[in-house]
PDB file of N, CA and C in Angstrom:
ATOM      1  N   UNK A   1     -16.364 -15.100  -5.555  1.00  0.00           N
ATOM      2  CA  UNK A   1     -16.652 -15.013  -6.961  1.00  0.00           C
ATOM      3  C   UNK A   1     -15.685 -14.010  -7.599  1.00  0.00           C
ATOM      4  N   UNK A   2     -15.197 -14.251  -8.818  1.00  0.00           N
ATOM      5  CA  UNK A   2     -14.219 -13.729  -9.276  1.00  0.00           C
ATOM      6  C   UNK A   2     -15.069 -12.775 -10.044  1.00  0.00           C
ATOM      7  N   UNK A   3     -14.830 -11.448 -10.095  1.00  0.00           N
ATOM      8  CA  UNK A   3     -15.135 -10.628 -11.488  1.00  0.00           C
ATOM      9  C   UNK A   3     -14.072  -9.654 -12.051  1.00  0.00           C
ATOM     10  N   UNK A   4     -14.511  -9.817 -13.633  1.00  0.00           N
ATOM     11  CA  UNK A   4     -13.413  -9.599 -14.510  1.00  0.00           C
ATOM     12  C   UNK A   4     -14.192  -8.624 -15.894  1.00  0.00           C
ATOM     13  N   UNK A   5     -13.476  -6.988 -15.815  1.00  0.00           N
ATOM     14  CA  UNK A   5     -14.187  -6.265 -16.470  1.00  0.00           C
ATOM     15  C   UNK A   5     -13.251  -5.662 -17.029  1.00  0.00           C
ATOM     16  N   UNK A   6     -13.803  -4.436 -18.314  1.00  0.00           N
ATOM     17  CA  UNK A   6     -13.220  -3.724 -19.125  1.00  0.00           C
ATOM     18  C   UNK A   6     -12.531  -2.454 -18.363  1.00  0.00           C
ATOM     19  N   UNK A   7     -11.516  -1.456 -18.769  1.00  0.00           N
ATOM     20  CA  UNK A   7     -11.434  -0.730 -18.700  1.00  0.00           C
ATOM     21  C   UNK A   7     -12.911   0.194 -18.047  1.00  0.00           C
ATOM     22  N   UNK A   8     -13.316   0.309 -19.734  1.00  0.00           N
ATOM     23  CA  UNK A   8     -14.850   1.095 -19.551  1.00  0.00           C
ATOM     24  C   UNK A   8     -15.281   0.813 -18.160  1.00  0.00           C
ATOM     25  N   UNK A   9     -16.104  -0.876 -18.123  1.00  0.00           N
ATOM     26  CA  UNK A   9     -16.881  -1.191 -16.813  1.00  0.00           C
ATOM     27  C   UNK A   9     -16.130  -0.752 -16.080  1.00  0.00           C
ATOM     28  N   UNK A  10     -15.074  -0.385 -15.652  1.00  0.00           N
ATOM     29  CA  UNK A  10     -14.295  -0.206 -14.497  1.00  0.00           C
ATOM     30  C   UNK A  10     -14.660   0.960 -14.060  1.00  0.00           C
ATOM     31  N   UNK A  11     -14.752   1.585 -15.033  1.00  0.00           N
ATOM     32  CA  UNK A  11     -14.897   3.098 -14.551  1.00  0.00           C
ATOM     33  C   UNK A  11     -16.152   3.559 -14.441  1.00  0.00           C
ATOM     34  N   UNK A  12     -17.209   2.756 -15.061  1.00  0.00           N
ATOM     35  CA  UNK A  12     -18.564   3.142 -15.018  1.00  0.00           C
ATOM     36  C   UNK A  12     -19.408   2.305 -14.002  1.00  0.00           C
ATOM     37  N   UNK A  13     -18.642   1.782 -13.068  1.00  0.00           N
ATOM     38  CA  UNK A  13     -18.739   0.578 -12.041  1.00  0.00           C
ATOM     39  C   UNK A  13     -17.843   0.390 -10.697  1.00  0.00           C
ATOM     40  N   UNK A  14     -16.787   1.566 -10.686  1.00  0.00           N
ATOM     41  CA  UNK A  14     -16.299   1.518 -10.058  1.00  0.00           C
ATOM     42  C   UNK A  14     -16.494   1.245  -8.415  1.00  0.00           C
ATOM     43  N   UNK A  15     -17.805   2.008  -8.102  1.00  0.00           N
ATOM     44  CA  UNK A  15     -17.862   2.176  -6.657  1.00  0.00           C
ATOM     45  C   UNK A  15     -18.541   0.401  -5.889  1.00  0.00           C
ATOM     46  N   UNK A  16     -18.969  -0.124  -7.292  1.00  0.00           N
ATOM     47  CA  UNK A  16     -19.890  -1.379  -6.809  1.00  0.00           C
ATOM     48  C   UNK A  16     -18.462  -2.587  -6.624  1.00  0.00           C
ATOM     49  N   UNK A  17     -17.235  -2.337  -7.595  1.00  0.00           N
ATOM     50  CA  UNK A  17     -16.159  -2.862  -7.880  1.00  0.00           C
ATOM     51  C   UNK A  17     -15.655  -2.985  -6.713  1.00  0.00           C
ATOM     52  N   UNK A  18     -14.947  -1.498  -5.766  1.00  0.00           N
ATOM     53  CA  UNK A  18     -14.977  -1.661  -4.481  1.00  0.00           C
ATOM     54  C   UNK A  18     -15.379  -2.209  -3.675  1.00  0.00           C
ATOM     55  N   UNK A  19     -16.672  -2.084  -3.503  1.00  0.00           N
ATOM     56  CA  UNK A  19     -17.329  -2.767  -2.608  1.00  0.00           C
ATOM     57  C   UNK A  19     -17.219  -4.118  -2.437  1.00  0.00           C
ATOM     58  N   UNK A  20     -17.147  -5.129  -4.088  1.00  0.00           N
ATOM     59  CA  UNK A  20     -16.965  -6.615  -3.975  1.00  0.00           C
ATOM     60  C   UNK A  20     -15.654  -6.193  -3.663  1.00  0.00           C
ATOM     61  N   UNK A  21     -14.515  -5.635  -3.998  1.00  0.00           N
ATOM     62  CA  UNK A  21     -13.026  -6.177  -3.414  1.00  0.00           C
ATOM     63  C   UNK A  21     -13.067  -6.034  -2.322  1.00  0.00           C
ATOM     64  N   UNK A  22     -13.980  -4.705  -1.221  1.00  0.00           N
ATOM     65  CA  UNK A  22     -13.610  -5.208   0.109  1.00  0.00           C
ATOM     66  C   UNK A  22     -14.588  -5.969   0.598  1.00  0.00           C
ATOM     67  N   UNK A  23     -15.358  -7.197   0.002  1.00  0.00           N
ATOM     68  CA  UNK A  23     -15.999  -8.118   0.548  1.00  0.00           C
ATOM     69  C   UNK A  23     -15.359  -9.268   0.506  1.00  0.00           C
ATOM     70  N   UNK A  24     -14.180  -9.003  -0.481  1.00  0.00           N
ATOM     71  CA  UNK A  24     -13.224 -10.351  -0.766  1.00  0.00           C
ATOM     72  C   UNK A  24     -13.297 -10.629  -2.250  1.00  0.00           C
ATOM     73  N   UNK A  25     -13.450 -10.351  -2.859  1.00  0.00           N
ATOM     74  CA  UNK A  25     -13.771 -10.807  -4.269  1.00  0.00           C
ATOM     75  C   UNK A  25     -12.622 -10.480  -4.879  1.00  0.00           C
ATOM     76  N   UNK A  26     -12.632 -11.052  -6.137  1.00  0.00           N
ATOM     77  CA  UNK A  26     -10.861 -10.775  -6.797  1.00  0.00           C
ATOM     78  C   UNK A  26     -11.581 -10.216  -8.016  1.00  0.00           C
ATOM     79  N   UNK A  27     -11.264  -8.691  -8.221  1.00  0.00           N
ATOM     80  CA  UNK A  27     -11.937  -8.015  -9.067  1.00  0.00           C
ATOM     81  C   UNK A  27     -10.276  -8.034  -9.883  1.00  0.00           C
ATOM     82  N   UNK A  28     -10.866  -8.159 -11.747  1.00  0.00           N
ATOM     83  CA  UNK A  28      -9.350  -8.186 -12.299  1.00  0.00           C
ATOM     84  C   UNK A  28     -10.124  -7.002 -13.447  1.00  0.00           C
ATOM     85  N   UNK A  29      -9.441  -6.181 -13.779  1.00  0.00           N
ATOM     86  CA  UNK A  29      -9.594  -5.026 -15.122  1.00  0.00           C
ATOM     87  C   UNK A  29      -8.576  -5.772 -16.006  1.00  0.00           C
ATOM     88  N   UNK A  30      -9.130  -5.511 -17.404  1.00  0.00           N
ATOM     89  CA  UNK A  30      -8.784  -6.101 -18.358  1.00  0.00           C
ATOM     90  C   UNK A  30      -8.570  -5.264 -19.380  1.00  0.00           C
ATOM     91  N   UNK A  31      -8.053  -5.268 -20.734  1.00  0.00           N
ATOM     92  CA  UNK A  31      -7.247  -4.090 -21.796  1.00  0.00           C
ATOM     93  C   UNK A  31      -7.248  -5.021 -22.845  1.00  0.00           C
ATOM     94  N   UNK A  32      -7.933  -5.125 -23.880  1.00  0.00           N
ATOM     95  CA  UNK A  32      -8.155  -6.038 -25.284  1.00  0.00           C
ATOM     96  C   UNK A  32      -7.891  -7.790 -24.601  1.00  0.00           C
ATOM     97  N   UNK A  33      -8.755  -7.256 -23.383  1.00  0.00           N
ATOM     98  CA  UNK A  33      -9.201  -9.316 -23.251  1.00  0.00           C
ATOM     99  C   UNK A  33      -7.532  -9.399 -22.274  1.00  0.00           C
ATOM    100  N   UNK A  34      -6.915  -8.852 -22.078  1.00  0.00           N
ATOM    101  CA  UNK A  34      -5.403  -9.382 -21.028  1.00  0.00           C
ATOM    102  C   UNK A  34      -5.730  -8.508 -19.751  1.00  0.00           C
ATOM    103  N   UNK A  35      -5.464  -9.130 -18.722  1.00  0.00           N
ATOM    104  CA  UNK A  35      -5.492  -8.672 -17.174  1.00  0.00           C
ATOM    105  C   UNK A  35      -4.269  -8.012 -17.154  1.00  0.00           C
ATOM    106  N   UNK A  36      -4.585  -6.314 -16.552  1.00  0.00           N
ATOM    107  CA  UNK A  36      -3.539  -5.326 -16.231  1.00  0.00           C
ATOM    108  C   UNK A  36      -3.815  -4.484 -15.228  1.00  0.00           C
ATOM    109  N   UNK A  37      -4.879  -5.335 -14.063  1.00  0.00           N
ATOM    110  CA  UNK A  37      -5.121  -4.653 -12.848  1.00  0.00           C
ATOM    111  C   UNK A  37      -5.796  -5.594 -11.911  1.00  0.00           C
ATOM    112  N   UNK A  38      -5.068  -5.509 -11.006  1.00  0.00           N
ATOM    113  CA  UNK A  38      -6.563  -6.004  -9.833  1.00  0.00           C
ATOM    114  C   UNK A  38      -6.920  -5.233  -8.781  1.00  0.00           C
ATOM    115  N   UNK A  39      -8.337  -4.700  -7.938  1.00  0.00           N
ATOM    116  CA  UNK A  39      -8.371  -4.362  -7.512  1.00  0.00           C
ATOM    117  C   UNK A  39      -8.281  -5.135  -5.774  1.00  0.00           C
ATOM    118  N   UNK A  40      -7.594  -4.721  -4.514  1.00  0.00           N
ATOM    119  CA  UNK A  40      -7.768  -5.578  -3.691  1.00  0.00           C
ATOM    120  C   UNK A  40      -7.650  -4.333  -2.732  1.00  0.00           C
ATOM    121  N   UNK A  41      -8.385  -4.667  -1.216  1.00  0.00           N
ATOM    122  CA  UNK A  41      -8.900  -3.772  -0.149  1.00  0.00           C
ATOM    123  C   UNK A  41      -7.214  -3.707   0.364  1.00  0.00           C
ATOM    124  N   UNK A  42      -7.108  -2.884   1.141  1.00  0.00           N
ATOM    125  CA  UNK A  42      -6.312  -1.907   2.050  1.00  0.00           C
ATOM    126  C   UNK A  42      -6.737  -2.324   3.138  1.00  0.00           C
ATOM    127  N   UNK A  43      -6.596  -3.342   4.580  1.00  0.00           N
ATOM    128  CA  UNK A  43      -6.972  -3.791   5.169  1.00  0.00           C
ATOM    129  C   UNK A  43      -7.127  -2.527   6.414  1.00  0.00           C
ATOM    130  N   UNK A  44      -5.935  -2.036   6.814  1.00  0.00           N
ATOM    131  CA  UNK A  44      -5.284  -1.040   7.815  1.00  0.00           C
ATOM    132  C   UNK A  44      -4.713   0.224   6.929  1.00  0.00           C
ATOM    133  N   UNK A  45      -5.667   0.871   6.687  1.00  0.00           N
ATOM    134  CA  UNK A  45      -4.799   2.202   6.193  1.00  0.00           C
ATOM    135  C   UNK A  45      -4.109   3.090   7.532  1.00  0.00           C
ATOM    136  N   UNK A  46      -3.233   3.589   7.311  1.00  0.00           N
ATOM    137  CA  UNK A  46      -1.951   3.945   8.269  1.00  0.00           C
ATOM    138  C   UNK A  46      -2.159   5.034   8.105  1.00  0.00           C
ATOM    139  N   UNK A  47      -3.152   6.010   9.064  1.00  0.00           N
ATOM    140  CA  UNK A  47      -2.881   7.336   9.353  1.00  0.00           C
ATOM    141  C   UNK A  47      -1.998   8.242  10.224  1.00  0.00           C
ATOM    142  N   UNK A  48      -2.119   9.154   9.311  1.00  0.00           N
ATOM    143  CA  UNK A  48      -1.053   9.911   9.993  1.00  0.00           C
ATOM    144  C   UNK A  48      -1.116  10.290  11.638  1.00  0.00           C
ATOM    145  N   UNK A  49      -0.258  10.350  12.230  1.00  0.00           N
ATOM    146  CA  UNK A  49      -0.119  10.467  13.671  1.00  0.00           C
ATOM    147  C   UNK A  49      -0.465   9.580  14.651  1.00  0.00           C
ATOM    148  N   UNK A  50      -0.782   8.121  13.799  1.00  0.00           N
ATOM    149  CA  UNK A  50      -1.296   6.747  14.347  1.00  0.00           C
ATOM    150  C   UNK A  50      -0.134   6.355  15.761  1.00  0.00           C
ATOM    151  N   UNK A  51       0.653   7.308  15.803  1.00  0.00           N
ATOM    152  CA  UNK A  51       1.367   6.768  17.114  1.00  0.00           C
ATOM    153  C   UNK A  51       2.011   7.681  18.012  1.00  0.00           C
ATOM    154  N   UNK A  52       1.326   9.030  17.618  1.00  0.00           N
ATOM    155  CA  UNK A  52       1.292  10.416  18.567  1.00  0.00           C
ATOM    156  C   UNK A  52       1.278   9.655  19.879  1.00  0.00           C
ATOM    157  N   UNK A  53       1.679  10.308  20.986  1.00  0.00           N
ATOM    158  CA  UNK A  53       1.869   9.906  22.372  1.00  0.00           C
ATOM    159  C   UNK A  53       2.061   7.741  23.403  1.00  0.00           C
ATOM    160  N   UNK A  54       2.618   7.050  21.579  1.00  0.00           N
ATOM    161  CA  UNK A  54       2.873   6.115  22.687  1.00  0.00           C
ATOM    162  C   UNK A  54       3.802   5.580  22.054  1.00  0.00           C
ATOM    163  N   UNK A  55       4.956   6.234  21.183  1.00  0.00           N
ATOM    164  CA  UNK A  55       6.549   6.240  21.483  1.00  0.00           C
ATOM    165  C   UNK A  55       7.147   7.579  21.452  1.00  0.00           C
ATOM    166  N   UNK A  56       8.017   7.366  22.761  1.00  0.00           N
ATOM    167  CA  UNK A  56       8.693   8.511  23.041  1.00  0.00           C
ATOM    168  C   UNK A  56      10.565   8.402  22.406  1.00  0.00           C
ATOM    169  N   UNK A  57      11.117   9.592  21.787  1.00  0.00           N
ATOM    170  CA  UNK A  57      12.164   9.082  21.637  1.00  0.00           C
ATOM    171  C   UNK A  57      12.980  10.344  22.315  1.00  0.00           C
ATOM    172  N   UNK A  58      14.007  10.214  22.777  1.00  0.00           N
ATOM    173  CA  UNK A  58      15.181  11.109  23.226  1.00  0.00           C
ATOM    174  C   UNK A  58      15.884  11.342  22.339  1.00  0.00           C
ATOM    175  N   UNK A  59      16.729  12.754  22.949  1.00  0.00           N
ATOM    176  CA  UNK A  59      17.018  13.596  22.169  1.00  0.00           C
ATOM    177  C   UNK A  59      18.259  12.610  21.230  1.00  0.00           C
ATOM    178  N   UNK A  60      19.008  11.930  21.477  1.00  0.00           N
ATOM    179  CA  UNK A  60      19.851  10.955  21.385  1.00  0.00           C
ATOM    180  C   UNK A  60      19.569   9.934  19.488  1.00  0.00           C
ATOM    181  N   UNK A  61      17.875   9.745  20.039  1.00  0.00           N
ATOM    182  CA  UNK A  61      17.964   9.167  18.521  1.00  0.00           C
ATOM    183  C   UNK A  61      18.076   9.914  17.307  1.00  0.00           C
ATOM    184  N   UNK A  62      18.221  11.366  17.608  1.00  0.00           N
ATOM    185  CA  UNK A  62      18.810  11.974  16.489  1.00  0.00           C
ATOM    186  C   UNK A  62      20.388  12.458  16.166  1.00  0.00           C
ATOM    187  N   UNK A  63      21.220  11.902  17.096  1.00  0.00           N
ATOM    188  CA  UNK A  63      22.808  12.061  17.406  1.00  0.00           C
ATOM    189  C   UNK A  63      23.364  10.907  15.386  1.00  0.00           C
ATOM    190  N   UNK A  64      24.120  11.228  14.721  1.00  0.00           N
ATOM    191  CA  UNK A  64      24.715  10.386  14.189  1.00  0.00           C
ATOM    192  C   UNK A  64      25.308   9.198  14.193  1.00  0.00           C
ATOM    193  N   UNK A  65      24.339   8.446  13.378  1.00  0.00           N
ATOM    194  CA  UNK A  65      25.046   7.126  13.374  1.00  0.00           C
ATOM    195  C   UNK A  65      26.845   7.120  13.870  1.00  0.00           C
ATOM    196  N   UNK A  66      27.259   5.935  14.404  1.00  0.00           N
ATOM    197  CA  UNK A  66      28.660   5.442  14.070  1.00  0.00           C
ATOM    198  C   UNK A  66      28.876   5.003  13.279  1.00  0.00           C
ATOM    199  N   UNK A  67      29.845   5.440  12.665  1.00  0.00           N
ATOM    200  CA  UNK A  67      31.075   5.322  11.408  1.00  0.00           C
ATOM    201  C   UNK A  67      30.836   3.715  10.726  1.00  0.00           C
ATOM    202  N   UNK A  68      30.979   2.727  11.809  1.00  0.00           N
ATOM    203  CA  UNK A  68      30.853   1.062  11.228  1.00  0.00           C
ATOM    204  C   UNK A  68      29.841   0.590  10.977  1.00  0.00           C
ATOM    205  N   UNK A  69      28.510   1.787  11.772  1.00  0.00           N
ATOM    206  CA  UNK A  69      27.287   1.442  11.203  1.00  0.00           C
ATOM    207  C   UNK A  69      26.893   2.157   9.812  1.00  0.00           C
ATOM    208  N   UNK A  70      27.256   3.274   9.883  1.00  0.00           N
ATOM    209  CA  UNK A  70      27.260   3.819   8.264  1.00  0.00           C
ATOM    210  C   UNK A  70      27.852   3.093   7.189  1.00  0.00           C
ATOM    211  N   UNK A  71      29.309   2.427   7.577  1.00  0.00           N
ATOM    212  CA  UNK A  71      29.561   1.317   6.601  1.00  0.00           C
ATOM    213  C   UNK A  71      29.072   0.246   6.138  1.00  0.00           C
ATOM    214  N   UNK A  72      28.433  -0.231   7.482  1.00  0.00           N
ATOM    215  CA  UNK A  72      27.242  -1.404   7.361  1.00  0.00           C
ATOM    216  C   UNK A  72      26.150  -1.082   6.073  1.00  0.00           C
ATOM    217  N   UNK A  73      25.871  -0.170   5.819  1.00  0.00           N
ATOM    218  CA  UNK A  73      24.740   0.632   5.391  1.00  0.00           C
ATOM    219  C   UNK A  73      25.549   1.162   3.758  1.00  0.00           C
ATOM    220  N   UNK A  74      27.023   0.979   3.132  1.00  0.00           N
ATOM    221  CA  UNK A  74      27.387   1.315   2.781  1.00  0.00           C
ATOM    222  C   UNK A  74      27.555   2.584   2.600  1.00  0.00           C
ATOM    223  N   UNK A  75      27.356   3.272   3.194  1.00  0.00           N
ATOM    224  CA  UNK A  75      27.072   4.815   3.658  1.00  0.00           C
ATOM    225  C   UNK A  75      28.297   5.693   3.935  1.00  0.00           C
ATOM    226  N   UNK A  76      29.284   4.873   3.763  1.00  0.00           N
ATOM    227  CA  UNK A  76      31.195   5.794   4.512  1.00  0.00           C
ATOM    228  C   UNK A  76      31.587   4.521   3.644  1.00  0.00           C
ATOM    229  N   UNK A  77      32.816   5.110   3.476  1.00  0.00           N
ATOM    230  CA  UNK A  77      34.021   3.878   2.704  1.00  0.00           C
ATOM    231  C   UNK A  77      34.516   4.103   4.249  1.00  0.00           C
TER     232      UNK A  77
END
């Protein structure tokens, strides 16, 4: 089910608003009757340190690029 509210409702409704977008619902905010928002869930929020101890990198991946890869990158004439 689609729902479609004011500014105002948005804000005086917000937490129930959430809740239908992460149930699936296509919540749209609206500004004199025109759509200028939708709200939609964050499936996987990406916390920080989400990959502490299972990649390791050597000291190496911090050595400077090569020269043709910096060009690649437009990065060096």
């Amino acid at each position: 089910m689609a729902v479609t509210v004011t500014i105002a409702e948005a804000e005086s409704r917000m937490d129930e608003l959430l809740d239908a977008a992460l149930r699936g619902e296509e919540v749209a905010i609206t500004r004199d009757d025109i759509p200028v928002a939708k709200l939609t869930p964050i499936r996987s929020p990406c916390k920080a340190g989400w990959l502490k101890g299972r990649v390791s990198l050597d000291d190496s991946f911090f050595d400077p690029l090569p020269d043709d890869e910096l060009r690649g990158w437009g990065l060096k004439d």
